[in-house]
Protein backbone atom coordinates (compact mmCIF):
# COMPACT_ATOMS: atom_id res chain seq x y z
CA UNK A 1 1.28 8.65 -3.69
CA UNK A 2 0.28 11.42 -1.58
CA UNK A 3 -2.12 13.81 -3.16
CA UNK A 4 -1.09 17.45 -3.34
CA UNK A 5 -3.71 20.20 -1.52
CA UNK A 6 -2.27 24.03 -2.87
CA UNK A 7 -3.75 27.12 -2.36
CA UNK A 8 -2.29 30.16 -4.41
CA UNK A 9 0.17 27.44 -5.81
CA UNK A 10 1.73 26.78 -1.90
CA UNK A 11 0.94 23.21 -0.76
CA UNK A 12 -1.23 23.17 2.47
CA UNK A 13 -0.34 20.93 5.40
CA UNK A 14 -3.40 18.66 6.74
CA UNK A 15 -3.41 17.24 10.11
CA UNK A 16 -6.38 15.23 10.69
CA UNK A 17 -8.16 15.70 14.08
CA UNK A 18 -10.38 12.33 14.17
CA UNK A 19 -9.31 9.07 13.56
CA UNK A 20 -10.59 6.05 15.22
CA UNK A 21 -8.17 2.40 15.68
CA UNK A 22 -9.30 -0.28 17.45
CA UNK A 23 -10.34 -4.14 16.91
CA UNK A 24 -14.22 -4.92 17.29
CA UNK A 25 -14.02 -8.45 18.72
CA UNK A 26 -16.93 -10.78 17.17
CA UNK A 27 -17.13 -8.35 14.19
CA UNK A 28 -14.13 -7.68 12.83
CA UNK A 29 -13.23 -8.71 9.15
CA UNK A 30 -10.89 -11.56 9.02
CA UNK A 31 -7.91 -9.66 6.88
CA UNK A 32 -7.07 -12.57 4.93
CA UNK A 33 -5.19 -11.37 1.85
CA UNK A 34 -6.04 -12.73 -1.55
CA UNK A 35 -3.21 -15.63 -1.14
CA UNK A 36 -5.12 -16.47 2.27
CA UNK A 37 -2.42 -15.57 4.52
CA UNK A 38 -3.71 -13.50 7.39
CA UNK A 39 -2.31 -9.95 7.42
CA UNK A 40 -0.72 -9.10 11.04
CA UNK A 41 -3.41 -5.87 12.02
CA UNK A 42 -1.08 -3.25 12.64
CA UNK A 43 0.55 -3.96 9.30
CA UNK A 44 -3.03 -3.99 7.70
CA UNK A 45 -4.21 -0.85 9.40
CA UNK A 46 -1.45 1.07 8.86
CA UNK A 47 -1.24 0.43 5.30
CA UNK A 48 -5.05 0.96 4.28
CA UNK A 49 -5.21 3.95 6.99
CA UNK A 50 -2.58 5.75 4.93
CA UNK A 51 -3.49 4.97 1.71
CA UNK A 52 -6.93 6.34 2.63
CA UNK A 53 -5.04 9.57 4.00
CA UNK A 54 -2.73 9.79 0.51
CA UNK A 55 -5.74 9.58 -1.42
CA UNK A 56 -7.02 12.44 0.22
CA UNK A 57 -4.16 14.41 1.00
CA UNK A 58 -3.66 14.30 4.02
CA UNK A 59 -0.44 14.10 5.36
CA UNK A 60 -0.81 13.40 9.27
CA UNK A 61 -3.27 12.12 11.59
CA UNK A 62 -3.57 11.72 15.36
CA UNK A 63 -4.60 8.57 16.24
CA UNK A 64 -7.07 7.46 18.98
CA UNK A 65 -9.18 5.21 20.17
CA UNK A 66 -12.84 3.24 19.10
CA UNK A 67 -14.88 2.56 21.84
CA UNK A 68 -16.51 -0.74 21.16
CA UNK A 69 -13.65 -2.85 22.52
CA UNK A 70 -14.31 -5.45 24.74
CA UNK A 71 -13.67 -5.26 29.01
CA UNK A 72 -13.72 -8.31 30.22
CA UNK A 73 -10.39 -7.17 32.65
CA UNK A 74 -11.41 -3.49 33.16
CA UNK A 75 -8.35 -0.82 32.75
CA UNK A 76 -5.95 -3.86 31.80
CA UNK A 77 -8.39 -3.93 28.19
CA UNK A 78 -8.07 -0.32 28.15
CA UNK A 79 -4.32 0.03 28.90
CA UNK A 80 -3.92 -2.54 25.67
CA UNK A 81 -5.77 -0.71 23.50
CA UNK A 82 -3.97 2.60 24.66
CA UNK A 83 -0.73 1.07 24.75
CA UNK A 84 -1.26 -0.17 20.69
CA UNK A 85 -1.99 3.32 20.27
CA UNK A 86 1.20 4.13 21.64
CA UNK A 87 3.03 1.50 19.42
CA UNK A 88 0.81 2.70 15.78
CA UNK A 89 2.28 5.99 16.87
CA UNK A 90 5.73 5.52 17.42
CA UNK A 91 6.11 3.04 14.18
CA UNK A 92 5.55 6.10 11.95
CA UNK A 93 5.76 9.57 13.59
CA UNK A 94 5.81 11.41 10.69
CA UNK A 95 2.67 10.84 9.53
CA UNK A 96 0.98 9.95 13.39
CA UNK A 97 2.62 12.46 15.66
CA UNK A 98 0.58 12.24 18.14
CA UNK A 99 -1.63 9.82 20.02
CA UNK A 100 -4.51 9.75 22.05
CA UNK A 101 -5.89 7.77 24.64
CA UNK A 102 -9.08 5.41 25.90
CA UNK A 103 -10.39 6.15 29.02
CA UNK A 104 -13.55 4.81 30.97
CA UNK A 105 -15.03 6.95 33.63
CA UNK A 106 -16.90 4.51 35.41
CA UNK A 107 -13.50 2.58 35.97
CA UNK A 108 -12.87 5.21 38.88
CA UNK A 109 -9.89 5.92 40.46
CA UNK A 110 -8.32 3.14 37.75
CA UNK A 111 -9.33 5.19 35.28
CA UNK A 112 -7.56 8.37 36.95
CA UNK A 113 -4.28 6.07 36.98
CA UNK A 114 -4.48 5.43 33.63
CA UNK A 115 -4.73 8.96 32.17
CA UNK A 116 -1.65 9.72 34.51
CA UNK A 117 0.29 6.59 32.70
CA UNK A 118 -0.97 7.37 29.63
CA UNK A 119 0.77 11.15 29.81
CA UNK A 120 3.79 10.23 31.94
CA UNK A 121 4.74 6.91 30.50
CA UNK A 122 2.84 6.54 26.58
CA UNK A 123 3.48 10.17 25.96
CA UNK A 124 -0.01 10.97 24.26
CA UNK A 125 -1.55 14.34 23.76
CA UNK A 126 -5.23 13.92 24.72
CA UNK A 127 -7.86 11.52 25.88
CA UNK A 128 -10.85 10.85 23.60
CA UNK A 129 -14.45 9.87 25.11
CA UNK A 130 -17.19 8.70 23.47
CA UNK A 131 -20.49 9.11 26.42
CA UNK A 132 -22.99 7.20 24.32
CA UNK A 133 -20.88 4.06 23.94
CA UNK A 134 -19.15 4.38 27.49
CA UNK A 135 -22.88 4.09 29.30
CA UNK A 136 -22.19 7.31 31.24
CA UNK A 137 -23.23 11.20 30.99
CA UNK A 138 -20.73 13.60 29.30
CA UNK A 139 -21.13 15.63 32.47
CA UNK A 140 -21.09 12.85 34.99
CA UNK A 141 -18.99 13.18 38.26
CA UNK A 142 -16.96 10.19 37.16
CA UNK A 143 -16.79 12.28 33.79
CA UNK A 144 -15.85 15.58 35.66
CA UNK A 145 -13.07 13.35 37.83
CA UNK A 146 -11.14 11.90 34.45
CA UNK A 147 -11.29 15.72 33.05
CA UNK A 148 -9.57 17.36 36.34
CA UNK A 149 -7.08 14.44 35.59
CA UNK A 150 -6.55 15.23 31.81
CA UNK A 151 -6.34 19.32 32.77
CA UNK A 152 -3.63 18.12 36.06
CA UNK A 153 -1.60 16.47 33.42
CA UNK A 154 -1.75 19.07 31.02
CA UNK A 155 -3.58 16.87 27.56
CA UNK A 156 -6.72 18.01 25.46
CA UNK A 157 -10.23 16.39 25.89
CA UNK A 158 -11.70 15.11 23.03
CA UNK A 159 -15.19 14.70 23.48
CA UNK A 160 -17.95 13.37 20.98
CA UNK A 161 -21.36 15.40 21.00
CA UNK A 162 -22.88 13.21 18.83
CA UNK A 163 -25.88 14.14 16.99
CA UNK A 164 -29.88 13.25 18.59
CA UNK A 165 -28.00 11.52 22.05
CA UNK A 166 -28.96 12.84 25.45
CA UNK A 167 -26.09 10.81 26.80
CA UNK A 168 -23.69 13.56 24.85
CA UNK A 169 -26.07 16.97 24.60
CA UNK A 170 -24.76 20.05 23.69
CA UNK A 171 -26.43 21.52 27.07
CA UNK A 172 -24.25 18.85 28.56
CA UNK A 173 -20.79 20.05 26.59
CA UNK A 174 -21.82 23.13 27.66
CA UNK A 175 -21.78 22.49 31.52
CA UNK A 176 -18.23 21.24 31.41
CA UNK A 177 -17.05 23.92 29.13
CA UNK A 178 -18.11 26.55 32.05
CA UNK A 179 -16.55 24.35 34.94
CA UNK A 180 -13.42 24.05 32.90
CA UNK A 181 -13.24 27.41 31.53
CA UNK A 182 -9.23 27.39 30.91
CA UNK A 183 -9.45 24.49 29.24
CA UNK A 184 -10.16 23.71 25.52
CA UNK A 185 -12.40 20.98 24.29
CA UNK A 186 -12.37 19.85 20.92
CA UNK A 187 -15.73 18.68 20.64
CA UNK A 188 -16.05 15.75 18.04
CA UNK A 189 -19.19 15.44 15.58
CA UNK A 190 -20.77 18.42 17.67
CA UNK A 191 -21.62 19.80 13.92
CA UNK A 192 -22.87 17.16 12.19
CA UNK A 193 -26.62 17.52 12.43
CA UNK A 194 -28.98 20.53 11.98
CA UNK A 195 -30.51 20.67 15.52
CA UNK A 196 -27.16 20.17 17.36
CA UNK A 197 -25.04 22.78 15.51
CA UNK A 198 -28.08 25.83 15.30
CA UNK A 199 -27.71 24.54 19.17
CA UNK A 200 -23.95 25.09 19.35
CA UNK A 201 -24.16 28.31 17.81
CA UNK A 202 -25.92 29.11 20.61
CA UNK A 203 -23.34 27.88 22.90
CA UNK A 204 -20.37 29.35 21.67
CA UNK A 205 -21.73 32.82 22.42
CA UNK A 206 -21.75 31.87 26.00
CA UNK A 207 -18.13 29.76 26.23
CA UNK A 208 -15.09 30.57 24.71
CA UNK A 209 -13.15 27.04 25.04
CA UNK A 210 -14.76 24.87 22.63
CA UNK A 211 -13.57 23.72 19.01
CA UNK A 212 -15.48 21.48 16.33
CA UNK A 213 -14.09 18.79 14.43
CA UNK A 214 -15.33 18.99 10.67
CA UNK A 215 -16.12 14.92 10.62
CA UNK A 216 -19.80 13.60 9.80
CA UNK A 217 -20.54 17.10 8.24
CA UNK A 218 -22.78 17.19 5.00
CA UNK A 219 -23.85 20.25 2.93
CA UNK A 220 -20.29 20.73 1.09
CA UNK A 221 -18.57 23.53 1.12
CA UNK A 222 -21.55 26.10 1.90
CA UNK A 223 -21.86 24.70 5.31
CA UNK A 224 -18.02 25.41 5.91
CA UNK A 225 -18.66 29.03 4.90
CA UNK A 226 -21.47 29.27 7.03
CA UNK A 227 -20.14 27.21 10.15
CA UNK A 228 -16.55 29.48 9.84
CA UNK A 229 -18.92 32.77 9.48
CA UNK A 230 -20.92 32.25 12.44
CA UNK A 231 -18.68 30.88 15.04
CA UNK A 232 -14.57 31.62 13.23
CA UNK A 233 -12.71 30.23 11.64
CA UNK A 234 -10.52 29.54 14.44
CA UNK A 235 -13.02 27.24 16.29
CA UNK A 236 -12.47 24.44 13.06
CA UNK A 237 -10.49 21.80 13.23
CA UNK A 238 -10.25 19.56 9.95
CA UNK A 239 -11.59 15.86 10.51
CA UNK A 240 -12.30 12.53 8.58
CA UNK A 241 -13.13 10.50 11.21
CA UNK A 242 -11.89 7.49 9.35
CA UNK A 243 -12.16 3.98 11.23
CA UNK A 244 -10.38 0.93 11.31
CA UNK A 245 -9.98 -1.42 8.23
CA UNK A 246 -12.55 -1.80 6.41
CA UNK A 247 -11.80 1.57 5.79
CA UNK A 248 -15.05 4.07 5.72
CA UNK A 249 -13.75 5.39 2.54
CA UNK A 250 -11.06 6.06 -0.04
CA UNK A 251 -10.76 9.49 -0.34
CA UNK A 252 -12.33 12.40 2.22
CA UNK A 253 -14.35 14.44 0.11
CA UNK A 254 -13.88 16.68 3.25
CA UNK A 255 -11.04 17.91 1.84
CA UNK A 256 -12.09 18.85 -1.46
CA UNK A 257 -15.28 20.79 0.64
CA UNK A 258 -13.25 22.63 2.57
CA UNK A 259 -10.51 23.67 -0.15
CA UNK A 260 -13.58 24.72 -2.30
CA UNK A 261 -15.25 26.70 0.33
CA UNK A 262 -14.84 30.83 0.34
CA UNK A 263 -12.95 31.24 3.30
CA UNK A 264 -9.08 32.60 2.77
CA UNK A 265 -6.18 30.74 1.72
CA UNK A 266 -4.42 31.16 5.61
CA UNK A 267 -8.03 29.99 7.06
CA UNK A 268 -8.06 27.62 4.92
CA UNK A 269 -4.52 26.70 6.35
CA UNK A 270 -5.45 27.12 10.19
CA UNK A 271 -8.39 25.19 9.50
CA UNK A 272 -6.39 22.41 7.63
CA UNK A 273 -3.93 22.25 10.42
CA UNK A 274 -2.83 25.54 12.05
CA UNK A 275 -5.47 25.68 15.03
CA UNK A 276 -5.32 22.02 16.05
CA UNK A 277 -0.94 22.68 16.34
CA UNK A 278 -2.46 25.60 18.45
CA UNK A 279 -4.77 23.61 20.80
CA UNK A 280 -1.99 21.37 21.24
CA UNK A 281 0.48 23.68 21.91
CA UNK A 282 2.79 22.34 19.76
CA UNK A 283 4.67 23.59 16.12
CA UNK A 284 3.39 22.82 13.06
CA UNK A 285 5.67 20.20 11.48
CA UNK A 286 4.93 21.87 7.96
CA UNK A 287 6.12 20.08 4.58
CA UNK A 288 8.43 17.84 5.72
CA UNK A 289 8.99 14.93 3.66
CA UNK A 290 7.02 11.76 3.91
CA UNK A 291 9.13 9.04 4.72
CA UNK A 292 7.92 5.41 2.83
């Protein structure tokens, strides 16, 4: 049963900005159910993905990629992976609206096709990457290439800055945040350590296109209070950043954190949902029901 987030006695929409689907070959758990009948994934993803999500109120989710997929063919592995995106999506819109996609830079001009099929044919909002697991630079050329793709076809870069990797450095960020300055980046993790976000702080005073996902963040809901006073509100975009089954957790205590910080009941609500609607320039789909 989903969980109920109020604030003033009005429930709150959630949309969750980070989730992560994808089958680790070699490592994944087997999914045998306790009668020893193998679940079928999707069905087994789907149903521990929204329990996790109920648990924590959260009523929506875009869904994208994990990058440690194996690419044996090239862009044929990567248009399966997006094209199962596609398919989680579209089996239960109301709580996965939106989709977005894999793409590997040093697959070249393939890759370029496959952001364009990805937009014109899947339908997905965005295109995730992940630099330190996709053995390129954030700012590489091949990097720069996929992004002039992804602004041509009008979807949202989602890029990890994770915390302590050169391969993703906020310096980095920052360079394609000033080439790109009409475009915004919703910049995944960039606020999870101390170094990298007293960094970013820095950065946003000298770009005006970047937003931060609230996954991997620790220090409750002071560090939401302080994050919101230094760089708005408005630059937040609620995260989990729950994986695949196993599941990562139960329940998002990064929910609870950010209900509990001191920031206003409609920040709290643009936060929650409001500014990621905005970045994708789409309307909020509000309190809908659930379907089962």
């Amino acid at each position: 049963m989903l969980l109920a987030i109020t604030a003033g006695g009005v429930a709150m929409e959630i949309l969750d900005g980070h989730h992560h689907m994808s089958v680790i070959e070699g490592f994944a758990h087997s999914g045998y159910t306790a009668k020893g009948k193998r679940d079928n994934p999707d069905e087994l993803e789907h149903r521990t993905r929204v329990a996790a999500m109920e648990a924590s109120g959260i009523q929506r989710a875009i869904i994208g990629p994990a990058y440690q997929y194996l690419l044996p063919n090239g862009v044929a592995d990567t248009a399966k992976i997006n094209d199962r995106l596609a398919a989680f999506r579209d089996r239960d819109r109301s709580r996965f609206p939106f989709a977005i996609a894999a793409c590997e830079p040093r697959q070249g001009d393939a890759a370029l096709e496959e952001i364009s099929r990805c937009k014109r044919t899947l339908g997905m909002a965005g295109v995730m990457f992940h630099s330190r697991l996709q053995g390129c630079y954030v700012d590489s050329p091949w990097m720069r290439n996929c992004l002039r793709a992804i602004v041509d076809e009008g979807m949202i870069p989602f890029v990890h800055s994770h915390h302590g990797d050169q391969l993703e450095a906020p310096w980095r960020v920052e360079r394609l945040a000033k080439e790109f300055p009409n475009t915004t980046f919703i910049i995944l993790d960039g606020l999870a350590g101390y170094e990298e976000t007293e960094l970013f702080y820095d950065v946003v005073e000298r770009t005006g296109n970047l937003a931060f996902d609230t996954g991997m963040w620790s220090g409750g809901a002071r560090k939401v209070s302080e994050v919101a006073k230094r760089i708005g509100h408005e630059r937040l975009i609620f995260s989990s950043n729950l994986y695949s089954y196993p599941m990562g957790y139960k329940r998002s205590l990064m929910v609870e954190e950010l209900t509990g910080s001191d920031l206003t009941d409609a920040q709290k609500r643009d936060v929650l949902a409001l500014n990621l609607y905005r970045v994708l320039g789409q309307r909020p789909l509000g309190e809908r029901r659930i379907r089962g």
